[in-house]
C-alpha atoms as a PDB file:
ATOM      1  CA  UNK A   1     -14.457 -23.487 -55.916  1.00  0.00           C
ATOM      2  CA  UNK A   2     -11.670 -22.477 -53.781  1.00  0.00           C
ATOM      3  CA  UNK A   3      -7.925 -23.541 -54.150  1.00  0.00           C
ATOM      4  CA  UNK A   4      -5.999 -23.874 -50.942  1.00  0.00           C
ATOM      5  CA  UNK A   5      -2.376 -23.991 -51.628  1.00  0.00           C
ATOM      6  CA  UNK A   6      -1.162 -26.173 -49.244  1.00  0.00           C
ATOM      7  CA  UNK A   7      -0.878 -29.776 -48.424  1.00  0.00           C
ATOM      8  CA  UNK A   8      -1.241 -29.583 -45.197  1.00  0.00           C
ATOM      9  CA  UNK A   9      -3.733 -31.682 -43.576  1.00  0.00           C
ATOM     10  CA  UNK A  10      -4.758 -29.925 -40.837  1.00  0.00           C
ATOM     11  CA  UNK A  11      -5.595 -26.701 -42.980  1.00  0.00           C
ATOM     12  CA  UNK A  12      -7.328 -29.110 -45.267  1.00  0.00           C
ATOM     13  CA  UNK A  13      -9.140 -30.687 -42.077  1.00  0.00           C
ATOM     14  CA  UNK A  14     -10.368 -27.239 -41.285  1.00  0.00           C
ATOM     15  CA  UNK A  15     -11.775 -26.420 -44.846  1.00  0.00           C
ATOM     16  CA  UNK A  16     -13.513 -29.336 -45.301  1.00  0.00           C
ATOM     17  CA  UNK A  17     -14.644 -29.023 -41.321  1.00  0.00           C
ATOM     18  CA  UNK A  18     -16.172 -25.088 -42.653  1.00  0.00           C
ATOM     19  CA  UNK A  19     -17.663 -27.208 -45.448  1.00  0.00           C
ATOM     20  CA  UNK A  20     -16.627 -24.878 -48.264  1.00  0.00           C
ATOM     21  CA  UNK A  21     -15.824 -26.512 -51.707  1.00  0.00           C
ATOM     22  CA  UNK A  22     -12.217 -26.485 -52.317  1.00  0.00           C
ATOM     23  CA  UNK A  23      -9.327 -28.055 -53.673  1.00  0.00           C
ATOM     24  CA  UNK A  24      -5.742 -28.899 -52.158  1.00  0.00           C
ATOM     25  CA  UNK A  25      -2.419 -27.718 -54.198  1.00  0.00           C
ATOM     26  CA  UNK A  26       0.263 -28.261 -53.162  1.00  0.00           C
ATOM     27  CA  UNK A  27       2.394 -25.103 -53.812  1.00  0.00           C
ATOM     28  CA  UNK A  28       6.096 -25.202 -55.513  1.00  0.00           C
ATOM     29  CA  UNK A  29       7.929 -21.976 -53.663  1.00  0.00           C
ATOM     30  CA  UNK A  30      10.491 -22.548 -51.097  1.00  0.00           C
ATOM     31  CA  UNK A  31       9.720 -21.219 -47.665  1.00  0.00           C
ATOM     32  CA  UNK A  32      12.015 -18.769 -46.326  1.00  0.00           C
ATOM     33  CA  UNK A  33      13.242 -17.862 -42.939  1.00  0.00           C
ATOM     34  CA  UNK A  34      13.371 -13.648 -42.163  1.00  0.00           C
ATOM     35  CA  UNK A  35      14.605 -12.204 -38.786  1.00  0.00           C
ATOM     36  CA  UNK A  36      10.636 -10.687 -38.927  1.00  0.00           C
ATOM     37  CA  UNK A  37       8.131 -13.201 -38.366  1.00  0.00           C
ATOM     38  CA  UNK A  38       5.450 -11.067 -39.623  1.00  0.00           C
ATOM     39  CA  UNK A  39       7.551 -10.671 -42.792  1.00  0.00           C
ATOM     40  CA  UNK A  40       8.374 -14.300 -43.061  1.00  0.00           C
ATOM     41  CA  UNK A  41       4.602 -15.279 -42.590  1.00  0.00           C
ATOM     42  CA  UNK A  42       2.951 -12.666 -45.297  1.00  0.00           C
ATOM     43  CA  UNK A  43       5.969 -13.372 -47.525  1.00  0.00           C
ATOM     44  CA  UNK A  44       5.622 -17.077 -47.579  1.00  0.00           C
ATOM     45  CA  UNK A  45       2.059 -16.961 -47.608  1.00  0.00           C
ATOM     46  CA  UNK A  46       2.322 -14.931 -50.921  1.00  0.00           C
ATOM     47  CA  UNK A  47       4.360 -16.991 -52.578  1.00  0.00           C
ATOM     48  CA  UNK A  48       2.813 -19.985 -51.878  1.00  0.00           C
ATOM     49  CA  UNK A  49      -0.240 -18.447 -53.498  1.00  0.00           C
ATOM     50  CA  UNK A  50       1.312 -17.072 -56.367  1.00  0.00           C
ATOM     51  CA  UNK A  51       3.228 -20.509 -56.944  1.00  0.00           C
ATOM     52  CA  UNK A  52      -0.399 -21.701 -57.366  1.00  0.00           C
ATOM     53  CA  UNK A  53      -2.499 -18.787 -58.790  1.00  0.00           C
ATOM     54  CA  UNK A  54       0.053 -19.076 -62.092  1.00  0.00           C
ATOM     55  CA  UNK A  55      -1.545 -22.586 -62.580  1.00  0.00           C
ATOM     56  CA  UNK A  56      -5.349 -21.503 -61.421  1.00  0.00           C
ATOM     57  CA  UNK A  57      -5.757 -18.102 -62.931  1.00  0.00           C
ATOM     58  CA  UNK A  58      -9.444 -18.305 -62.990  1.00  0.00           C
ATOM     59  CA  UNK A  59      -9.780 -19.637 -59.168  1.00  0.00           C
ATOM     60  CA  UNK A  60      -9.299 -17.897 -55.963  1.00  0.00           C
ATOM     61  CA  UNK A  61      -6.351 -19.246 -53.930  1.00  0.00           C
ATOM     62  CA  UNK A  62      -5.909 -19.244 -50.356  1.00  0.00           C
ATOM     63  CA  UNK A  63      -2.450 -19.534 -49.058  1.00  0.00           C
ATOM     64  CA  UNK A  64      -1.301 -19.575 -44.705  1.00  0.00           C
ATOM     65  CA  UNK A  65       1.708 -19.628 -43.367  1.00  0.00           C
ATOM     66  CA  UNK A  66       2.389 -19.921 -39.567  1.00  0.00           C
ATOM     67  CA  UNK A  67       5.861 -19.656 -36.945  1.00  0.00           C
ATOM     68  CA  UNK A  68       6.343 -20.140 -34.014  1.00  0.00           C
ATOM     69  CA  UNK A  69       8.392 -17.135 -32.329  1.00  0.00           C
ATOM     70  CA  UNK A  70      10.275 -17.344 -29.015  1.00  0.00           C
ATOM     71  CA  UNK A  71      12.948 -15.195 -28.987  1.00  0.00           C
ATOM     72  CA  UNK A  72      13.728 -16.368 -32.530  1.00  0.00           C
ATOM     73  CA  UNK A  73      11.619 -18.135 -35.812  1.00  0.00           C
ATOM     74  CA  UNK A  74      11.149 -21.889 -34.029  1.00  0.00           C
ATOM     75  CA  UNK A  75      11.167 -23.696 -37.665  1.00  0.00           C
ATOM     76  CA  UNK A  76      10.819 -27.440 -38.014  1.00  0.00           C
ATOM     77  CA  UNK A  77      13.126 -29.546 -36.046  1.00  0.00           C
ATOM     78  CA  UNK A  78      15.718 -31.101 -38.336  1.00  0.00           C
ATOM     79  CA  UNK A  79      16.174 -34.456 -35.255  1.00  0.00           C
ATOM     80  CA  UNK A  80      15.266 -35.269 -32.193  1.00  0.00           C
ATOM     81  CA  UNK A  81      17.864 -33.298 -30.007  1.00  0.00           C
ATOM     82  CA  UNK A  82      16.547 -29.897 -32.002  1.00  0.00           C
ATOM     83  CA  UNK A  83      12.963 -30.974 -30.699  1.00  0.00           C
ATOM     84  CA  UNK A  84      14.189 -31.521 -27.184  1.00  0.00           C
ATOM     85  CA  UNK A  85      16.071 -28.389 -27.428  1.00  0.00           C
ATOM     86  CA  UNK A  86      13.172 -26.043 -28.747  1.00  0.00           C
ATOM     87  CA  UNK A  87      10.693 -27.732 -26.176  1.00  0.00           C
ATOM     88  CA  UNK A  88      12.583 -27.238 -23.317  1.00  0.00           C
ATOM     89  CA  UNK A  89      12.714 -23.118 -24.525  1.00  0.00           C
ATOM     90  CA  UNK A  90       9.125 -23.521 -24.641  1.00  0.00           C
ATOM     91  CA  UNK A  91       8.578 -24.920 -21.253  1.00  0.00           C
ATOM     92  CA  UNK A  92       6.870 -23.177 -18.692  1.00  0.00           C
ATOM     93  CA  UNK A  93       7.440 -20.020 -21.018  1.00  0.00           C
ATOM     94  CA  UNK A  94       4.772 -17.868 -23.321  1.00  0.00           C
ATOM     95  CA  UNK A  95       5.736 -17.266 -27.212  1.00  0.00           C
ATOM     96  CA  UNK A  96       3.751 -15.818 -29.631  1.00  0.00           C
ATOM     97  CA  UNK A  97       2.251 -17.950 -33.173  1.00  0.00           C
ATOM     98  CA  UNK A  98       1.780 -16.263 -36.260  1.00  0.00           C
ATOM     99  CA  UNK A  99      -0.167 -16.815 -38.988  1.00  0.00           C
ATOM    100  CA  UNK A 100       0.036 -15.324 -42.720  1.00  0.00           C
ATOM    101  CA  UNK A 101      -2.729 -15.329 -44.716  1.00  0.00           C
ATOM    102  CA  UNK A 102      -3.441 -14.745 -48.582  1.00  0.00           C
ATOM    103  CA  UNK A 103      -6.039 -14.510 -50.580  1.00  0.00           C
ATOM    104  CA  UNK A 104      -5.500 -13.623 -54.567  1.00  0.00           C
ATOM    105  CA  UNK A 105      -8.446 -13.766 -57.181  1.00  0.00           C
ATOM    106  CA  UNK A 106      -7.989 -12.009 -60.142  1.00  0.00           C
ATOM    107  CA  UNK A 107      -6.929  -8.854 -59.289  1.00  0.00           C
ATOM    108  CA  UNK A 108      -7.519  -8.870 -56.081  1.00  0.00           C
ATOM    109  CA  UNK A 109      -4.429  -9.505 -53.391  1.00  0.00           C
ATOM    110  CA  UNK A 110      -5.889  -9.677 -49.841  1.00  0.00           C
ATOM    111  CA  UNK A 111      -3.261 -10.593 -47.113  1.00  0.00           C
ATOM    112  CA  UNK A 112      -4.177 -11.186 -43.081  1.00  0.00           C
ATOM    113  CA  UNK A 113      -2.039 -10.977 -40.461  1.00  0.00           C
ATOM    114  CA  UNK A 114      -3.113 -12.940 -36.698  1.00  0.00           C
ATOM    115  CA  UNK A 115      -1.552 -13.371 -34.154  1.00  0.00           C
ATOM    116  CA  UNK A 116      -2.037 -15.330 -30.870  1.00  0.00           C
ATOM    117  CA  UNK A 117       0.036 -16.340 -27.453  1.00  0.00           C
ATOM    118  CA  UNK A 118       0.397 -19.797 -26.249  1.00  0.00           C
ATOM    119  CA  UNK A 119       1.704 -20.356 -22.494  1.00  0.00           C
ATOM    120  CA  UNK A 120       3.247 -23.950 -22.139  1.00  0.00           C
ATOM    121  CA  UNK A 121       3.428 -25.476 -18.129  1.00  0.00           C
ATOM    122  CA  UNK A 122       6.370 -26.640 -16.809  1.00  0.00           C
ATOM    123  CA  UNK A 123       7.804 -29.548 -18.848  1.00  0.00           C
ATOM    124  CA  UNK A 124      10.344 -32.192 -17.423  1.00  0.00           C
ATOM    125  CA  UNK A 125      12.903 -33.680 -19.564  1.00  0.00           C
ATOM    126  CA  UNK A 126      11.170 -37.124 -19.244  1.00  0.00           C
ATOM    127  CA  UNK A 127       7.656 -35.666 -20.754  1.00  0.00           C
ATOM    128  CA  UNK A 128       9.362 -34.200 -23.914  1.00  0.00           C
ATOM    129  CA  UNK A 129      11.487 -36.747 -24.486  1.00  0.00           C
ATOM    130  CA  UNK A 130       8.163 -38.224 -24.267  1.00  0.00           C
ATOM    131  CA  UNK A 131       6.442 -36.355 -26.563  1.00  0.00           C
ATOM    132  CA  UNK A 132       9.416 -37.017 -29.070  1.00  0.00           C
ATOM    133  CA  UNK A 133       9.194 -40.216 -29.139  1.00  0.00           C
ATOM    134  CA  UNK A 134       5.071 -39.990 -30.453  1.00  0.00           C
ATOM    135  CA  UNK A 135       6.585 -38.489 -33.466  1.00  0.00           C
ATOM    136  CA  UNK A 136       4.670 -35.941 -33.680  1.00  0.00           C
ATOM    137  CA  UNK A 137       6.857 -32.875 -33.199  1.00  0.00           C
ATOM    138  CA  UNK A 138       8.815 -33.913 -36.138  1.00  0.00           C
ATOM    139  CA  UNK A 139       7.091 -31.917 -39.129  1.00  0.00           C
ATOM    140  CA  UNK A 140       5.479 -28.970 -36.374  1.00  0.00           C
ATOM    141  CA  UNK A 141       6.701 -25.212 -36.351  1.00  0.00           C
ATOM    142  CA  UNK A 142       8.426 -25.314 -32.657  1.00  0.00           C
ATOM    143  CA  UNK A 143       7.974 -29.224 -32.176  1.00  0.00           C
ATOM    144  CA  UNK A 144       4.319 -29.092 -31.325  1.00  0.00           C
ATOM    145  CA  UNK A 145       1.022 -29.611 -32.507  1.00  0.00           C
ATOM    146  CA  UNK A 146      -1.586 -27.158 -30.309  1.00  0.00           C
ATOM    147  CA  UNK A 147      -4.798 -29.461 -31.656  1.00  0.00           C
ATOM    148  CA  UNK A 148      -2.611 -32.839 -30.886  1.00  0.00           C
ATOM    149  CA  UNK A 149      -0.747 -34.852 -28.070  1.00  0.00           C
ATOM    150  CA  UNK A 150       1.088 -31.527 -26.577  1.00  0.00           C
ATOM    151  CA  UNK A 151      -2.555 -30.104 -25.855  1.00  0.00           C
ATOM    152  CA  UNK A 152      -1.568 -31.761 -22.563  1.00  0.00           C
ATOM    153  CA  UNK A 153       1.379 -28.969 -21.936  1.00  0.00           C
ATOM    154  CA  UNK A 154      -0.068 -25.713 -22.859  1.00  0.00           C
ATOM    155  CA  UNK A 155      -1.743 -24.062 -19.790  1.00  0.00           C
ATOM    156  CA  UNK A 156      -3.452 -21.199 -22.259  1.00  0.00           C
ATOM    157  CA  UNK A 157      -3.731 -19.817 -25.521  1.00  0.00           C
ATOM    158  CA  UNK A 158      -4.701 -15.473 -25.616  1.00  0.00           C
ATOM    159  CA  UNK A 159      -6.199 -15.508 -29.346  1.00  0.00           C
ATOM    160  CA  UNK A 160      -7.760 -17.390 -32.129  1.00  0.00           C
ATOM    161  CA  UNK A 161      -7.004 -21.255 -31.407  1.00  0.00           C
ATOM    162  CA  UNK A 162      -6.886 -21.752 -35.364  1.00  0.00           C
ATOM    163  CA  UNK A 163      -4.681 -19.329 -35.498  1.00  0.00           C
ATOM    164  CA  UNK A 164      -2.074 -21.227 -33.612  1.00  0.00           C
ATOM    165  CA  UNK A 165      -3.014 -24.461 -35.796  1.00  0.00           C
ATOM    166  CA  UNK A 166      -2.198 -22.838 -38.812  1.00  0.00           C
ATOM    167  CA  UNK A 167      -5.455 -21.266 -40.278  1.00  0.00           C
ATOM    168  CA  UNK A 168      -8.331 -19.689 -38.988  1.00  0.00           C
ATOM    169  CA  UNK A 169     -11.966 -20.303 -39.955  1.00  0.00           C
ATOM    170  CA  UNK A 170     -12.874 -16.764 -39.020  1.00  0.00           C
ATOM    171  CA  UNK A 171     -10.209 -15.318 -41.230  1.00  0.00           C
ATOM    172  CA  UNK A 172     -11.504 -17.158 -44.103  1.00  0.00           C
ATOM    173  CA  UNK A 173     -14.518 -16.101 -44.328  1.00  0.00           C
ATOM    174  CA  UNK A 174     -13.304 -12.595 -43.724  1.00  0.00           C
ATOM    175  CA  UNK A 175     -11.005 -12.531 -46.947  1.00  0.00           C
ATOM    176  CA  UNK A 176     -13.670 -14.329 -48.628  1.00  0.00           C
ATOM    177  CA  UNK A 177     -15.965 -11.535 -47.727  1.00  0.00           C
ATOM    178  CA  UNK A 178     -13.734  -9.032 -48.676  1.00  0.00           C
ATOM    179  CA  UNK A 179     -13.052 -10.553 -52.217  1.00  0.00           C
ATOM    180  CA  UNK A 180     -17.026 -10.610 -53.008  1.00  0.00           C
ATOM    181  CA  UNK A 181     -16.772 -14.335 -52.547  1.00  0.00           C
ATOM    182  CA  UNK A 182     -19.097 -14.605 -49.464  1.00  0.00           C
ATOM    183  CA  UNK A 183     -20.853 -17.732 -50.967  1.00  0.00           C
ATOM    184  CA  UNK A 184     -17.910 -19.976 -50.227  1.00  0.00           C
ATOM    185  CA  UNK A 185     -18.811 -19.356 -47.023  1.00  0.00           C
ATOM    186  CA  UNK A 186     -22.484 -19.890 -46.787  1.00  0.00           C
ATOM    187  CA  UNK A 187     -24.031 -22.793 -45.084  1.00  0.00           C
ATOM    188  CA  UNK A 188     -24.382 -25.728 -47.020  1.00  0.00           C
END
């Protein structure tokens, strides 16, 4: 059985979408914010893992982290006005997602790094405001959800789709694979 640290239910969704057995954790390190979003993925990812490993020695854990980058880390709006403020950056523009991911079992550390562009359309001031008011950009990197309501603004995505929602089936299996643990990964 896997361990996925995270509570996150769209990486859960996507796990139990692959069909592989696992169990959510939700992990007990802090997230931190570097000037390198490749850093600040791989690093959080890590730590999330390790927060978890410590208490599942014997499992493998799987850990993701993702940011949205424009310019700057996009992070969580903290209110409204930040949301309105981070989607009006994002409108009509391109910015890149990244995604961290970790695998540690035993004494094997496997880390993934993916990366994928998202171009938003043109978005008036009475859509996002909107799209606040659904909620749903509340708890999103950037003040979006790719696989939710703001599908409806983004013109194109160059990459992995999953990566953008915050953990790709493809690089799953591929750490999986990697750590001898190709079975997770097997058909049902």
């Amino acid at each position: 059985m896997l361990i996925l640290a995270s509570s996150s239910p769209r990486r859960i969704e996507i796990l139990e979408g692959m069909g592989i057995p696992f169990r959510s954790v939700a992990p007990s390190a802090a997230e931190v914010i570097m000037d390198d979003p490749v850093e600040t993925v791989l690093t959080n990812a890590l730590n999330k893992a390790e927060s978890v490993y410590e208490k599942f020695p014997d499992k493998p854990v799987l850990a993701s982290d993702t940011v949205v980058y424009l310019d700057e880390i996009l992070t969580k709006p903290s209110s409204e006005s930040e949301a309105f403020s981070m989607l009006s950056r994002l409108s009509g523009r391109k910015h890149i997602v990244y995604t961290g991911t970790v695998l540690i079992h035993g004494s094997i550390l496997l880390e993934h790094l993916d990366f994928a562009f998202v171009y938003f359309r043109y978005m008036g001031d009475e859509e996002i405001q909107w799209y606040i008011s659904t909620g749903e950009p509340m708890d999103k990197a950037g003040a979006y959800a790719v696989q939710g309501k703001a599908a409806r603004f983004i013109r194109k995505i160059e990459g992995d789709f999953f990566t953008v929602v915050g953990l790709s089936p493809y690089v799953v299996c591929e750490l999986l694979r990697r750590a001898d643990l190709t079975y997770l990964c097997r058909n049902p």
